[in-house]
Structure formats: structure tokens, C-alpha cells
PDB file of N, CA and C in Angstrom:
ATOM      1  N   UNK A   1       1.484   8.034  16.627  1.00  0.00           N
ATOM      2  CA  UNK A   1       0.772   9.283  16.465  1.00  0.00           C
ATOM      3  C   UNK A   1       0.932   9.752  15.015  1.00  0.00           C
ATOM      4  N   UNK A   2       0.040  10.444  14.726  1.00  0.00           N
ATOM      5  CA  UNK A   2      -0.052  11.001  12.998  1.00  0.00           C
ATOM      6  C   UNK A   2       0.541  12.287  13.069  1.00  0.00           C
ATOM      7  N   UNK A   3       0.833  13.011  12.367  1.00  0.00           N
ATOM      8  CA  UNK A   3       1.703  14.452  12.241  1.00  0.00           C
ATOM      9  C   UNK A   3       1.005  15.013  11.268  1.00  0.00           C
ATOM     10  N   UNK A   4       0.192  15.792  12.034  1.00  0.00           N
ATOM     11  CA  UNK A   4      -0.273  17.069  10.908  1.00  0.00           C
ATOM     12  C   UNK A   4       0.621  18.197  10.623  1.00  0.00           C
ATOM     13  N   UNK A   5       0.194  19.067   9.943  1.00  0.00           N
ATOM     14  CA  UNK A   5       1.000  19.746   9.185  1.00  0.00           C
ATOM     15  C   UNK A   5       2.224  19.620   9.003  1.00  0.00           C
ATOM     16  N   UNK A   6       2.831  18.830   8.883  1.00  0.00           N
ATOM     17  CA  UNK A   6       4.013  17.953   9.030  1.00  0.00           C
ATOM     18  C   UNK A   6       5.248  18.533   7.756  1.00  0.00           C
ATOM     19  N   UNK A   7       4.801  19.228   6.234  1.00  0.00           N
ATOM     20  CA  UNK A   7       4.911  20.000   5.325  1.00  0.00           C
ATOM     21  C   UNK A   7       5.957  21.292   6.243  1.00  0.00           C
ATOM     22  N   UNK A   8       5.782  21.845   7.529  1.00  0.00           N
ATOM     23  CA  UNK A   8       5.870  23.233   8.174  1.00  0.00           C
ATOM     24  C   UNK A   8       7.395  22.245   8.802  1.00  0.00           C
ATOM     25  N   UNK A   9       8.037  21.526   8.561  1.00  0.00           N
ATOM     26  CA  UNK A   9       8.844  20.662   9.140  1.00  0.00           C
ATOM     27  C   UNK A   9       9.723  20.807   8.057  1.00  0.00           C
ATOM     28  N   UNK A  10       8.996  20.336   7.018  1.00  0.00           N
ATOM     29  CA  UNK A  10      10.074  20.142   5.763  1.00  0.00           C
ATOM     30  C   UNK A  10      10.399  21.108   4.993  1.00  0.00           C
ATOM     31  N   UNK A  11       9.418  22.392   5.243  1.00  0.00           N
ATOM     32  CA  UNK A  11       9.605  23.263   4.767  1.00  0.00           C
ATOM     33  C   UNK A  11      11.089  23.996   5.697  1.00  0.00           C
ATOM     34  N   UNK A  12      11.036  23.989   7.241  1.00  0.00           N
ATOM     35  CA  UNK A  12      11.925  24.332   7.803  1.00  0.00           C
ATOM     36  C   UNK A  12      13.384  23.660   7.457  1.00  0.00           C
ATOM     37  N   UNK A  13      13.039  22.590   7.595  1.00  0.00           N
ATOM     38  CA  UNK A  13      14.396  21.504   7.523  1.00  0.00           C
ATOM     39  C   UNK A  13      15.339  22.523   5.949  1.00  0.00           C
ATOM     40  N   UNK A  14      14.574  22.338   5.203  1.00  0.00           N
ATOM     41  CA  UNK A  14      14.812  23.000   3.587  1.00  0.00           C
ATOM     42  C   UNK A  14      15.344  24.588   4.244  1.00  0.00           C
ATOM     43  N   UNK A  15      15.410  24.882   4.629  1.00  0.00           N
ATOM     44  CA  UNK A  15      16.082  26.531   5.386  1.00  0.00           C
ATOM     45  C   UNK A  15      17.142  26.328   6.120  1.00  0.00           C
ATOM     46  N   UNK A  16      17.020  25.668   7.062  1.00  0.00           N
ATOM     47  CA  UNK A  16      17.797  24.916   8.275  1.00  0.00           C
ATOM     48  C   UNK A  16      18.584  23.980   8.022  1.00  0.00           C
ATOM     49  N   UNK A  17      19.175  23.337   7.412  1.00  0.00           N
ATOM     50  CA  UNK A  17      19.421  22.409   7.232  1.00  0.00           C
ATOM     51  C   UNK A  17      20.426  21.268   8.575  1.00  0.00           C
ATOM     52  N   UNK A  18      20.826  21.931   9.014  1.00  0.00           N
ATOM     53  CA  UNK A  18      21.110  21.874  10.325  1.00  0.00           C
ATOM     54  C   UNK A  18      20.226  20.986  11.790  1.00  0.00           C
ATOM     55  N   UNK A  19      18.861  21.901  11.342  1.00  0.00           N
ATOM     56  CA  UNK A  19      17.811  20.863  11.916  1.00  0.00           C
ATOM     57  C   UNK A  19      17.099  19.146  11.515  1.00  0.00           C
ATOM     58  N   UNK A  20      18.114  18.686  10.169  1.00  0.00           N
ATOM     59  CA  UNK A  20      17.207  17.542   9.680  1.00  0.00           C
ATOM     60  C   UNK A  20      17.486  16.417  10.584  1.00  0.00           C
ATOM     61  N   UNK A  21      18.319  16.232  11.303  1.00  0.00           N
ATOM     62  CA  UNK A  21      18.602  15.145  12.082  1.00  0.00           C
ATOM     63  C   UNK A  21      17.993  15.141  13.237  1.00  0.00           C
ATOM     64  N   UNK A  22      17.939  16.249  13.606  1.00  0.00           N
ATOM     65  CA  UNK A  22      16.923  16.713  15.117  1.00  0.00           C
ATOM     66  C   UNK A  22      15.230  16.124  14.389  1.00  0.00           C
ATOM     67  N   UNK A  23      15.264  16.987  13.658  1.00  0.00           N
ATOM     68  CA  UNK A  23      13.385  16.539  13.171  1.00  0.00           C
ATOM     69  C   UNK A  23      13.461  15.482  12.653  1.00  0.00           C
ATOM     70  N   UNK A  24      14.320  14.809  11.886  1.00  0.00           N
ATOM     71  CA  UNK A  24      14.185  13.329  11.833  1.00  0.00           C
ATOM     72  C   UNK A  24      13.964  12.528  12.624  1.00  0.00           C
ATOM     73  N   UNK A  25      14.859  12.330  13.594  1.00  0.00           N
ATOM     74  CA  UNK A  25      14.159  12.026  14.974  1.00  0.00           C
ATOM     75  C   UNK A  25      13.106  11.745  15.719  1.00  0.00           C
ATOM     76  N   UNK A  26      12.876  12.944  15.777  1.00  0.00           N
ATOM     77  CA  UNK A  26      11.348  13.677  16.919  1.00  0.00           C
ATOM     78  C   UNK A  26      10.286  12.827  15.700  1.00  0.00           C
ATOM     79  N   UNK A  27      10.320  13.286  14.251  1.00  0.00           N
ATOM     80  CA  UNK A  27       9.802  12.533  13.718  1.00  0.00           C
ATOM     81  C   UNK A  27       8.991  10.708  13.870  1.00  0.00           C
ATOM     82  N   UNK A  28      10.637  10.328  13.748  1.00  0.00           N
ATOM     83  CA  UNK A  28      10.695   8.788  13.917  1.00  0.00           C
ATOM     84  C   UNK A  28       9.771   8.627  15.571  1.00  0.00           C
ATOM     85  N   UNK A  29      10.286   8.935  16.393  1.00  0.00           N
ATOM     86  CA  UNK A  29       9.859   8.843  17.596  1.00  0.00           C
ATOM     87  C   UNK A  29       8.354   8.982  17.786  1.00  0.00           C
ATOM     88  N   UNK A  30       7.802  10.283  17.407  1.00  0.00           N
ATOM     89  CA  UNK A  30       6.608  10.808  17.504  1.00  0.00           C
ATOM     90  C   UNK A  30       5.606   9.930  16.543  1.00  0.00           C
ATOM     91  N   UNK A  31       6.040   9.308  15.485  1.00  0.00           N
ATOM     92  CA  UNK A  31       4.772   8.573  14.539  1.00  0.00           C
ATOM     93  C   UNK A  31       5.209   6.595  15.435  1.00  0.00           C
ATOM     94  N   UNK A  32       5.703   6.756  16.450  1.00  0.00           N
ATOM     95  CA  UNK A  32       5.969   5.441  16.732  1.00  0.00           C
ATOM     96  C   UNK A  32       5.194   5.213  17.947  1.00  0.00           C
ATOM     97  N   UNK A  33       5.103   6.969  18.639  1.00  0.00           N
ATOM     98  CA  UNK A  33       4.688   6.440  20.277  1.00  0.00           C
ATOM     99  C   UNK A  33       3.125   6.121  19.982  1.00  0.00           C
ATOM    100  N   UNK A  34       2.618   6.075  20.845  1.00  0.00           N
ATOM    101  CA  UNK A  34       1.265   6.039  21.092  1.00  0.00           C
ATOM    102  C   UNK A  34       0.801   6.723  23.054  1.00  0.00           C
ATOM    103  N   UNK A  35       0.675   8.133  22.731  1.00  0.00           N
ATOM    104  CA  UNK A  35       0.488   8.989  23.571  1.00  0.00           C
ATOM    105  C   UNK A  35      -1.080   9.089  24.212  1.00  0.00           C
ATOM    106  N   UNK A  36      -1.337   8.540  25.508  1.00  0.00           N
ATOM    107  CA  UNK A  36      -2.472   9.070  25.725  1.00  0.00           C
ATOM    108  C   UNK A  36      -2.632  10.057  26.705  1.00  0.00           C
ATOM    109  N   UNK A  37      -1.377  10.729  27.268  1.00  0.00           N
ATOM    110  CA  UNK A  37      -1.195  12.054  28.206  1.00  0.00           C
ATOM    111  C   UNK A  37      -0.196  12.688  28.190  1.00  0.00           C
ATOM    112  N   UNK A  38      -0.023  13.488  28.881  1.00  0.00           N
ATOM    113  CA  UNK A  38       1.311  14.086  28.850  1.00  0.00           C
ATOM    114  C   UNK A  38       2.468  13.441  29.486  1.00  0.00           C
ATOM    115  N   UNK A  39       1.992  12.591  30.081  1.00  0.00           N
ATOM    116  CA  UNK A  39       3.813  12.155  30.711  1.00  0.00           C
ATOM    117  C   UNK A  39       3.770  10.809  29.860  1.00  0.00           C
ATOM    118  N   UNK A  40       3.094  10.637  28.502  1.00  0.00           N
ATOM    119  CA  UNK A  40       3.443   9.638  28.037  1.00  0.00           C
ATOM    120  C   UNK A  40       4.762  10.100  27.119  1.00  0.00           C
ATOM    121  N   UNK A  41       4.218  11.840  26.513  1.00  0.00           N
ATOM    122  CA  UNK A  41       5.193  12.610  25.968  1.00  0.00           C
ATOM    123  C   UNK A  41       6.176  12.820  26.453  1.00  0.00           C
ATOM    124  N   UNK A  42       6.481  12.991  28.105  1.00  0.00           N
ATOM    125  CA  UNK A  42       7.734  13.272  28.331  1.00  0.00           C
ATOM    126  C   UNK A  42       8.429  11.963  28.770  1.00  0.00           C
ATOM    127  N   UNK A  43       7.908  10.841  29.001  1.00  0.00           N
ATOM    128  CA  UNK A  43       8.905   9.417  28.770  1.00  0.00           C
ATOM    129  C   UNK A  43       9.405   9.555  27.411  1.00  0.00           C
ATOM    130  N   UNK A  44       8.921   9.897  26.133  1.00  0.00           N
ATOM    131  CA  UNK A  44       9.771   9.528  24.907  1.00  0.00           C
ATOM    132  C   UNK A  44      10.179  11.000  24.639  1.00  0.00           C
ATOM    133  N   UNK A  45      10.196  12.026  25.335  1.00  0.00           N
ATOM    134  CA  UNK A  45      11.129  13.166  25.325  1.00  0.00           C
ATOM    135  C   UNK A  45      11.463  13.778  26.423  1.00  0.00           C
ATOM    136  N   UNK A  46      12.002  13.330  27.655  1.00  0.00           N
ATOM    137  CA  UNK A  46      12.465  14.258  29.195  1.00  0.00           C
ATOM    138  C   UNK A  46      12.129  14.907  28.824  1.00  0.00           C
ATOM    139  N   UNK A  47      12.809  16.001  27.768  1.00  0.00           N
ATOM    140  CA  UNK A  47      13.239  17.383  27.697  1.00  0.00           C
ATOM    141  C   UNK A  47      12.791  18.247  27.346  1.00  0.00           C
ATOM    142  N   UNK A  48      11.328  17.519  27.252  1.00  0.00           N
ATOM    143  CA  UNK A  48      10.059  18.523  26.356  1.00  0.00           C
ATOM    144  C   UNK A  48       9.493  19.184  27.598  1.00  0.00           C
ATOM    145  N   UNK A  49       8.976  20.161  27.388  1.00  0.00           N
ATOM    146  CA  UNK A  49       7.771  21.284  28.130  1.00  0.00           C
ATOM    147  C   UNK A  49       6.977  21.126  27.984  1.00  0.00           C
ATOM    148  N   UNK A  50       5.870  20.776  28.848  1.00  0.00           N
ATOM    149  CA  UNK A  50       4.152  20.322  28.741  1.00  0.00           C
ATOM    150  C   UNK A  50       3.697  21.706  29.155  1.00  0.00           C
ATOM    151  N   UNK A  51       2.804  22.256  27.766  1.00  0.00           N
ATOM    152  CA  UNK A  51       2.374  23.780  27.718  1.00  0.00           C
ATOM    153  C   UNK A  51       0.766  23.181  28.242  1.00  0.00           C
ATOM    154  N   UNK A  52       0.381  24.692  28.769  1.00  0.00           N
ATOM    155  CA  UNK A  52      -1.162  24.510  29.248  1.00  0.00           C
ATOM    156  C   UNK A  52      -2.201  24.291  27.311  1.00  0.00           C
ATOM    157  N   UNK A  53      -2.809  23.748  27.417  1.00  0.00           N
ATOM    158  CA  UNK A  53      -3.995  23.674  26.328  1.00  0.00           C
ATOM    159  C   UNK A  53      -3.257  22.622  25.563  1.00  0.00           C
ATOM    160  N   UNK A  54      -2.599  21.113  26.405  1.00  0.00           N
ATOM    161  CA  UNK A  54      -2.537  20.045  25.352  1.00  0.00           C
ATOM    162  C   UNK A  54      -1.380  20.113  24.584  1.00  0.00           C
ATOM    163  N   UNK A  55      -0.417  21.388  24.821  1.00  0.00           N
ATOM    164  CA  UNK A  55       0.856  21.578  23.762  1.00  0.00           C
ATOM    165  C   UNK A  55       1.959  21.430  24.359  1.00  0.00           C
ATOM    166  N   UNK A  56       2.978  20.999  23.436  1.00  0.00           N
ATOM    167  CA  UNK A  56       4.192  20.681  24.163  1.00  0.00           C
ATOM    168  C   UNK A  56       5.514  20.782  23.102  1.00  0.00           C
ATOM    169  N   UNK A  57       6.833  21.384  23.951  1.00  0.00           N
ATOM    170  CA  UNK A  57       7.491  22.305  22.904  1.00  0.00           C
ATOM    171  C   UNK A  57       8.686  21.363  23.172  1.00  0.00           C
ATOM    172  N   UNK A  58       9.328  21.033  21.974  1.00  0.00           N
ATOM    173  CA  UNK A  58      10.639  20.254  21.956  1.00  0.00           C
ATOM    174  C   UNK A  58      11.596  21.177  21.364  1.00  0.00           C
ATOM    175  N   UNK A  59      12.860  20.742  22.330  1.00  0.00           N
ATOM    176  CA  UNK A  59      14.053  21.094  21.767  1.00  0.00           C
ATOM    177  C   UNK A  59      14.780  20.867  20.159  1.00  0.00           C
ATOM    178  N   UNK A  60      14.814  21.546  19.567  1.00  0.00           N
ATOM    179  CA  UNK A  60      15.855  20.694  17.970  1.00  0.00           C
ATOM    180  C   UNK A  60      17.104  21.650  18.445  1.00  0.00           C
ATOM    181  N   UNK A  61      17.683  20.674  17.882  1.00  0.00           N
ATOM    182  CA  UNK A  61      19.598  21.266  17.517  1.00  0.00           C
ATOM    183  C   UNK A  61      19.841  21.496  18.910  1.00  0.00           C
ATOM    184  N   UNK A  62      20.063  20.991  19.990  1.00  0.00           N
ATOM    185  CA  UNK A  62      19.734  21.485  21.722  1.00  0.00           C
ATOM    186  C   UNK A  62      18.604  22.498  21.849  1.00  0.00           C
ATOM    187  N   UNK A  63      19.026  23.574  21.914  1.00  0.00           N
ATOM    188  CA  UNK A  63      18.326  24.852  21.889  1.00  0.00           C
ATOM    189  C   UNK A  63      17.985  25.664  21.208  1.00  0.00           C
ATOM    190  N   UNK A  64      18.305  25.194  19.852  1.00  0.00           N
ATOM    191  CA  UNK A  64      18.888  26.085  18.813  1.00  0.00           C
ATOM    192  C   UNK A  64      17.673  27.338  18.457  1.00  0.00           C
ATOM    193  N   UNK A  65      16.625  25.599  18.315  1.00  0.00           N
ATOM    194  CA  UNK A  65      15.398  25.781  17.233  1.00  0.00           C
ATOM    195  C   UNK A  65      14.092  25.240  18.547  1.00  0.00           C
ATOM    196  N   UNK A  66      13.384  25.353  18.164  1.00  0.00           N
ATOM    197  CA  UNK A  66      12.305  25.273  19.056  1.00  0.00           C
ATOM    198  C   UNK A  66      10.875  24.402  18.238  1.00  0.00           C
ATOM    199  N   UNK A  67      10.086  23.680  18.629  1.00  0.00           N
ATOM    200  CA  UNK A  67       9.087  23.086  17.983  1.00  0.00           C
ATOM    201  C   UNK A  67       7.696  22.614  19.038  1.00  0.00           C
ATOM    202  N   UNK A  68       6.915  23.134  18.661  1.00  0.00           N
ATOM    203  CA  UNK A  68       5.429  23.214  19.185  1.00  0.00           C
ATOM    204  C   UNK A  68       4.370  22.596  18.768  1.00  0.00           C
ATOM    205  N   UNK A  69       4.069  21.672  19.002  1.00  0.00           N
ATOM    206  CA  UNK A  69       2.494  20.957  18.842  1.00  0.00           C
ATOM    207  C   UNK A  69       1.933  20.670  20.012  1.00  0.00           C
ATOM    208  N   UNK A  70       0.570  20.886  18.867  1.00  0.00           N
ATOM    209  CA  UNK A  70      -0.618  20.171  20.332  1.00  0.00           C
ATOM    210  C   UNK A  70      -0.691  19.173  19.645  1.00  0.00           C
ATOM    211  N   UNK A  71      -1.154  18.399  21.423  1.00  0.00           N
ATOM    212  CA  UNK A  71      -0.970  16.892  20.764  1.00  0.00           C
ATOM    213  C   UNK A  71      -2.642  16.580  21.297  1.00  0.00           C
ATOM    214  N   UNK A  72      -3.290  15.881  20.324  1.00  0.00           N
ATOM    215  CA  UNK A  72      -4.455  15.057  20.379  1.00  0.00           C
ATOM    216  C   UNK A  72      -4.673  13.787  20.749  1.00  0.00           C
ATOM    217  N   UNK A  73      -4.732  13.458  22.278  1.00  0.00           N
ATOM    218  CA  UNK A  73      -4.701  12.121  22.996  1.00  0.00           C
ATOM    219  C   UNK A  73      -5.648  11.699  22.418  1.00  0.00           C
ATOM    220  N   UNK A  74      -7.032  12.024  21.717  1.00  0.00           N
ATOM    221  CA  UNK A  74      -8.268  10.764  21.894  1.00  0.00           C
ATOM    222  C   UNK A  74      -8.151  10.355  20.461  1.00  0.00           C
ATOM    223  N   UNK A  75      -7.728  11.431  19.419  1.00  0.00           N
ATOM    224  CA  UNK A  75      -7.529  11.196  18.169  1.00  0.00           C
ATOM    225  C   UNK A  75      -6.234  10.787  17.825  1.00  0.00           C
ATOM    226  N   UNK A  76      -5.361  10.416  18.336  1.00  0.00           N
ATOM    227  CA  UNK A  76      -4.227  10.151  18.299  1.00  0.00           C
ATOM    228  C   UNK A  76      -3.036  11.323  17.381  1.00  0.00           C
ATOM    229  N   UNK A  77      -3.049  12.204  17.148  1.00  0.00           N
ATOM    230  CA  UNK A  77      -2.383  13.195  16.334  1.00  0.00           C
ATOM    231  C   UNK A  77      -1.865  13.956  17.272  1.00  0.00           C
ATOM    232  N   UNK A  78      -0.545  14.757  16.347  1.00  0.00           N
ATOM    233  CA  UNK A  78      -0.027  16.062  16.414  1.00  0.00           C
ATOM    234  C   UNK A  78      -0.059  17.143  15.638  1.00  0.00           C
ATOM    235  N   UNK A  79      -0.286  18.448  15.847  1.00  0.00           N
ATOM    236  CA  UNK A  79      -0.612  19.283  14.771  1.00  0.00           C
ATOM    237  C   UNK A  79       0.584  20.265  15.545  1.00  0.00           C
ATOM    238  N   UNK A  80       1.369  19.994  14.319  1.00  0.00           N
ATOM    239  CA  UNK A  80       2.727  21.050  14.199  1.00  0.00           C
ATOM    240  C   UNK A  80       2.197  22.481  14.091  1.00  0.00           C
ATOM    241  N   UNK A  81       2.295  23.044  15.351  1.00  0.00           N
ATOM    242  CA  UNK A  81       2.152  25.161  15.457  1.00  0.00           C
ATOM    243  C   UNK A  81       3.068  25.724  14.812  1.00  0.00           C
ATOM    244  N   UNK A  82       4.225  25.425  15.447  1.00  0.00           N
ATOM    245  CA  UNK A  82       5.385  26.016  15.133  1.00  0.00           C
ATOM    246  C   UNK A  82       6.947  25.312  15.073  1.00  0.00           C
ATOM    247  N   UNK A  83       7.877  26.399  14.554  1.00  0.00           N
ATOM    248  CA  UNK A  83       8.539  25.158  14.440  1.00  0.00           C
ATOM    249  C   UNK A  83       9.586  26.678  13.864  1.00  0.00           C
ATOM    250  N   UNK A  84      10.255  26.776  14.625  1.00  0.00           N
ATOM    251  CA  UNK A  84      11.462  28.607  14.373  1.00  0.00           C
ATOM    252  C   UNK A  84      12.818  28.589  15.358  1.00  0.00           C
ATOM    253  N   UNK A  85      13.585  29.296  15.369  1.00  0.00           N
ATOM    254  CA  UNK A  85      14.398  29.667  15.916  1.00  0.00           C
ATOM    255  C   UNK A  85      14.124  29.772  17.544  1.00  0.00           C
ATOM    256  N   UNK A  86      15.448  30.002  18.198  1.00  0.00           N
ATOM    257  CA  UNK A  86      14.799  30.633  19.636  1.00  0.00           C
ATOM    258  C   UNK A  86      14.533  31.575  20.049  1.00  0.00           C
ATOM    259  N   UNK A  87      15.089  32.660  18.938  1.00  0.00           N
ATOM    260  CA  UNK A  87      14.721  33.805  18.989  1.00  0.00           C
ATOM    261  C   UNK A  87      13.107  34.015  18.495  1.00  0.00           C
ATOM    262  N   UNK A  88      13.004  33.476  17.429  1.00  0.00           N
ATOM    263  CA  UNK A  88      11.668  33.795  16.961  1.00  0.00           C
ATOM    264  C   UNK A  88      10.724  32.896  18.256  1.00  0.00           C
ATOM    265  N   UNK A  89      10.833  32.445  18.630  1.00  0.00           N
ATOM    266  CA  UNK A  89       9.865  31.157  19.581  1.00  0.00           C
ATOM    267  C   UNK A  89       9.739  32.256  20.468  1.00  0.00           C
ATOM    268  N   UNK A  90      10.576  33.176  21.128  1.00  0.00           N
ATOM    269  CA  UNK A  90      10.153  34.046  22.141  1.00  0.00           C
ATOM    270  C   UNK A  90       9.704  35.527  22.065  1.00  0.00           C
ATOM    271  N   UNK A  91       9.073  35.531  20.578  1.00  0.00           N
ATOM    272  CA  UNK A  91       7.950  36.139  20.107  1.00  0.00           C
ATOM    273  C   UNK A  91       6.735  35.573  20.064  1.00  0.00           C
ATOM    274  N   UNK A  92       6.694  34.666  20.310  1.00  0.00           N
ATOM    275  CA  UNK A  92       5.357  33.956  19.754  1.00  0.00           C
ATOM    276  C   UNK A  92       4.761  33.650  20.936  1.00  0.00           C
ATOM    277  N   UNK A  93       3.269  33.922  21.115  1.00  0.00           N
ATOM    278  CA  UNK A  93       2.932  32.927  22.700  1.00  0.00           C
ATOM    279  C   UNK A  93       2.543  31.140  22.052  1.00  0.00           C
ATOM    280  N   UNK A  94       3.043  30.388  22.716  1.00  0.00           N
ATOM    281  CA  UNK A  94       3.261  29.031  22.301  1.00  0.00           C
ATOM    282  C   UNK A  94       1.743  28.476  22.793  1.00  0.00           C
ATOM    283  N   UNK A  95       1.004  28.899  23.586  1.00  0.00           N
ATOM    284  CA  UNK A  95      -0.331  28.557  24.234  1.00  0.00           C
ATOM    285  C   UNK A  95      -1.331  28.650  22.771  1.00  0.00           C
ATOM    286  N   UNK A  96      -0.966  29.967  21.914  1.00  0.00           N
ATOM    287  CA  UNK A  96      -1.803  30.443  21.110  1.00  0.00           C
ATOM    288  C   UNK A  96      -1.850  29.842  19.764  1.00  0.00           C
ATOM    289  N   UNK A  97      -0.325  30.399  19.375  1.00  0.00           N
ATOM    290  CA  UNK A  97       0.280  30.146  17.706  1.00  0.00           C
ATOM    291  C   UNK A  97      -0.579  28.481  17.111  1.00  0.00           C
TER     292      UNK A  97
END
């Protein structure tokens, strides 16, 4: 899969620093799978949440940090929404952002 806005990652990581091993990861993982539904996403992440409208929110740092993309089965991509704290994540509606 391709990673759009992918910049909103590194920009975090650069704040966080804490999170680079988590998004390294999800990273590595995510430009390797080849996703054409949602439970293709949760074989290469259990622990992810399949949001209504195609999006799906992964854990970084356990719980720490929170990360949101929709993912594009026919085009093969992810477009990074969000990507914050857990506090900030439960400001945000994750359907929308």
C-alpha cells in the first residue's frame, strides 16, 4: 500500500519522539501489505479498529498515541487523517477528520 500524507507522521515522530518505533513499524508493515478489505487490515494489525467510511485507527506506543487512515482498497493507498495523542483523538470524530 502507498502512504499518503505520510509527511503528518514525520512531522509527529519529530515531537514525539517516543512514537518512532511504533510508526516505523505500522510503516514497514503498511507499504508491504496489499489490502483489499478490512480484515485484510486486521490480519496485519489484530488491534486495529475498522471505522465506518473505509477508516481504521491503530494503536502507537500501546495506547499512548492514536493513528487514523482511510484506506483505499481499489487504489491501493492510505491517506494518513490523523495521527495525536489519546487525549487529542477523543476530540476529534475519526469518521470525519
Amino acid at each position: 500500500m502507498d502512504i499518503v500524507n505520510e509527511r503528518k507522521l514525520t512531522v509527529f515522530v519529530k515531537k514525539h519522539s517516543d512514537a518512532g518505533k511504533s510508526v516505523a513499524v505500522w510503516k514497514a508493515v503498511t507499504e508491504r501489505a496489499i489490502w483489499r478489505n478490512s480484515q485484510d487490515v486486521l490480519e496485519s494489525f489484530p488491534k486495529a479498529k475498522i471505522i465506518k467510511g473505509k477508516r481504521a485507527r491503530f494503536k502507537i506506543v500501546g495506547n499512548k498515541y492514536r493513528l487514523v487512515v482511510e484506506v483505499n482498497f481499489d487504489l491501493a493507498f492510505v491517506d494518513v487523517r490523523f495521527i495525536g495523542t489519546h487525549a487529542a483523538y477523543d476530540g476529534i470524530d475519526a469518521q470525519t477528520v
